[in-house]
Protein backbone atom coordinates (compact mmCIF):
# COMPACT_ATOMS: atom_id res chain seq x y z
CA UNK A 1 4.21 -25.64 10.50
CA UNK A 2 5.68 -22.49 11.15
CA UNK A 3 5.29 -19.88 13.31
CA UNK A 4 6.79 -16.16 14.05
CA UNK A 5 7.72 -15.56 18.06
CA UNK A 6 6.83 -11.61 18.43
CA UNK A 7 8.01 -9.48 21.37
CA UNK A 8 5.27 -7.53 23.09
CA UNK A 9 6.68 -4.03 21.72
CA UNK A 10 6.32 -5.65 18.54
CA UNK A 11 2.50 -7.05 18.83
CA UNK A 12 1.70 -3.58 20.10
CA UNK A 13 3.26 -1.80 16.71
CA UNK A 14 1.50 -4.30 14.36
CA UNK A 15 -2.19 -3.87 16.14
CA UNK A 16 -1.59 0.15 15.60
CA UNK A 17 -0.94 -0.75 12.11
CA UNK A 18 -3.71 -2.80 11.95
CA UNK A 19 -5.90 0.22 13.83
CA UNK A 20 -4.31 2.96 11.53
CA UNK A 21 -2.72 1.93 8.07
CA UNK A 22 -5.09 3.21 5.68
CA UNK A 23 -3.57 0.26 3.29
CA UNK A 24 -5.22 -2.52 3.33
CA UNK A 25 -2.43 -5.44 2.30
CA UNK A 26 -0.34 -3.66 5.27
CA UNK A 27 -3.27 -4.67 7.41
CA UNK A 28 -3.29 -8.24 6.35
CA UNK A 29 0.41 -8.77 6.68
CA UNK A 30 0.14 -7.55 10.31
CA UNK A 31 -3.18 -9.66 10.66
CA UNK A 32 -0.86 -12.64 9.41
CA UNK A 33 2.03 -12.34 11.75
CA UNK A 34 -0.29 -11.37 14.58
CA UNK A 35 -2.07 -15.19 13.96
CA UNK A 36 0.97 -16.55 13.80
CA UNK A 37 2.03 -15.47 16.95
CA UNK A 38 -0.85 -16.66 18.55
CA UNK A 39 -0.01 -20.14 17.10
CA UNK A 40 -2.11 -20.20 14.02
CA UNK A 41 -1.39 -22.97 11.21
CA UNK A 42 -0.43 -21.38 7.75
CA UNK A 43 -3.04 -23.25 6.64
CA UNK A 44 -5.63 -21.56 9.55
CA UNK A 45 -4.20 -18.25 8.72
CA UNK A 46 -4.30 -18.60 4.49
CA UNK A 47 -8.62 -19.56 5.08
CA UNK A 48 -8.63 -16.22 7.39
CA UNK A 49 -7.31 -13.48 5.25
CA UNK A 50 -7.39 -15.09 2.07
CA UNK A 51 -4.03 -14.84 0.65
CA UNK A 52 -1.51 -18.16 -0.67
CA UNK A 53 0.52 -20.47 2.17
CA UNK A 54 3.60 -19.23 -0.70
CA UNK A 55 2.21 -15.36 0.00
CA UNK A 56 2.05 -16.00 4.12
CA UNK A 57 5.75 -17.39 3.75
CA UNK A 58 7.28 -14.74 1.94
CA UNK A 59 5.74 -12.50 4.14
CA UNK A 60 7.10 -14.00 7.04
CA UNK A 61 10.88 -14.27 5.47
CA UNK A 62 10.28 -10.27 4.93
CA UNK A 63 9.82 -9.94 8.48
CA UNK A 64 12.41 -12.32 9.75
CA UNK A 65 14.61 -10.11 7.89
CA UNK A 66 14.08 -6.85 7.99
CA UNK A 67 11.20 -7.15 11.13
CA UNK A 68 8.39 -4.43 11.24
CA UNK A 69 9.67 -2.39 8.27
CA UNK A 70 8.50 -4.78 6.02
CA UNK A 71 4.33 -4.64 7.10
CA UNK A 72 4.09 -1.20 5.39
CA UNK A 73 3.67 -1.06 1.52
CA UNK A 74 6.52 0.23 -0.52
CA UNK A 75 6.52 3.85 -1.85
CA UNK A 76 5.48 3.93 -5.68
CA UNK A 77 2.98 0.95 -5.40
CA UNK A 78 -0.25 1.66 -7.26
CA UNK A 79 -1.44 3.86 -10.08
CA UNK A 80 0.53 6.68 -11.13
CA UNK A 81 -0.74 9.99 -11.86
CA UNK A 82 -1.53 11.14 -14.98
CA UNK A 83 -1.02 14.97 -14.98
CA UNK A 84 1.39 16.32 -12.32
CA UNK A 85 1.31 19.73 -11.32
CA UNK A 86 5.16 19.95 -10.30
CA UNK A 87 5.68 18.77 -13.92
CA UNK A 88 2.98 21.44 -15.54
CA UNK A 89 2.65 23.89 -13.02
CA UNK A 90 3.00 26.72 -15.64
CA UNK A 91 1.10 25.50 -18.29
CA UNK A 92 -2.34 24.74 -15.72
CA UNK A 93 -1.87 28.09 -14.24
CA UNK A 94 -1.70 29.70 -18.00
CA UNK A 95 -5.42 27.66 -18.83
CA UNK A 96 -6.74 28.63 -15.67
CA UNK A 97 -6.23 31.97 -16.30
CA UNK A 98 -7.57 32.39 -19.40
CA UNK A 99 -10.12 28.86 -20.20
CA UNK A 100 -12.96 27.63 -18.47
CA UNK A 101 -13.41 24.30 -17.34
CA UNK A 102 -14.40 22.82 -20.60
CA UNK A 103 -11.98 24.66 -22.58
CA UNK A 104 -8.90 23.47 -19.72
CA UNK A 105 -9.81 20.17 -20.53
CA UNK A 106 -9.88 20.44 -23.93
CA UNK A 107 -6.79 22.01 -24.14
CA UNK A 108 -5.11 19.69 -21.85
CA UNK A 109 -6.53 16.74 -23.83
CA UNK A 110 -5.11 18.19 -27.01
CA UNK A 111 -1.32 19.33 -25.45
CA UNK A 112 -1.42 15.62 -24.18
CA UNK A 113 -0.90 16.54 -21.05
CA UNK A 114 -3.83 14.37 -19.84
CA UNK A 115 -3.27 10.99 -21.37
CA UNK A 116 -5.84 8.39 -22.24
């Protein structure tokens, strides 16, 4: 058995998280830490939200070490864009200007700016 021993300042930040965070594996790691402060069983907390006991622990060494940091999801998690307008700004503004819609894409498709 384990369980995580959260400060009331801390329950409060991980309910807003769970209230807010548009992401839902920050939810669940909240969820988890929450129902282990309550005095939840892994093994009552892996049925709940459906994750591994190995999952729940890592989690909870996360938060032992760096605390509330580690609830949110890491920046660059998930699919990456495939055409970035930082990257082609010039070259969207130039087919815009002188393509339609169907002809943008086309030419986009061909330049390879919009990979497959």
């Amino acid at each position: 058995m384990r369980y995580i021993s959260l400060k009331q300042e801390v329950i409060q930040q991980l309910q807003e998280v769970i209230k807010t965070n548009k992401k839902h594996k920050s939810r669940m790691r909240a969820q988890a830490l929450l129902l282990s402060n309550q005095g939840k069983k892994v093994q009552e907390i892996v049925e709940i939200i459906g994750y591994s006991q190995r999952t729940l622990y890592r989690w909870f060494d996360r938060f032992n070490q760096d605390n509330i940091s580690t609830v949110h999801e890491l920046a660059g998690r998930g699919r990456k864009p495939k055409l970035t307008i930082a990257k082609h700004e010039s070259s969207i503004k130039m087919y815009i200007k002188n393509y339609n819609v169907n002809e943008i894409l086309l030419a986009l498709e061909k330049s390879s700016l919009l990979l497959k």
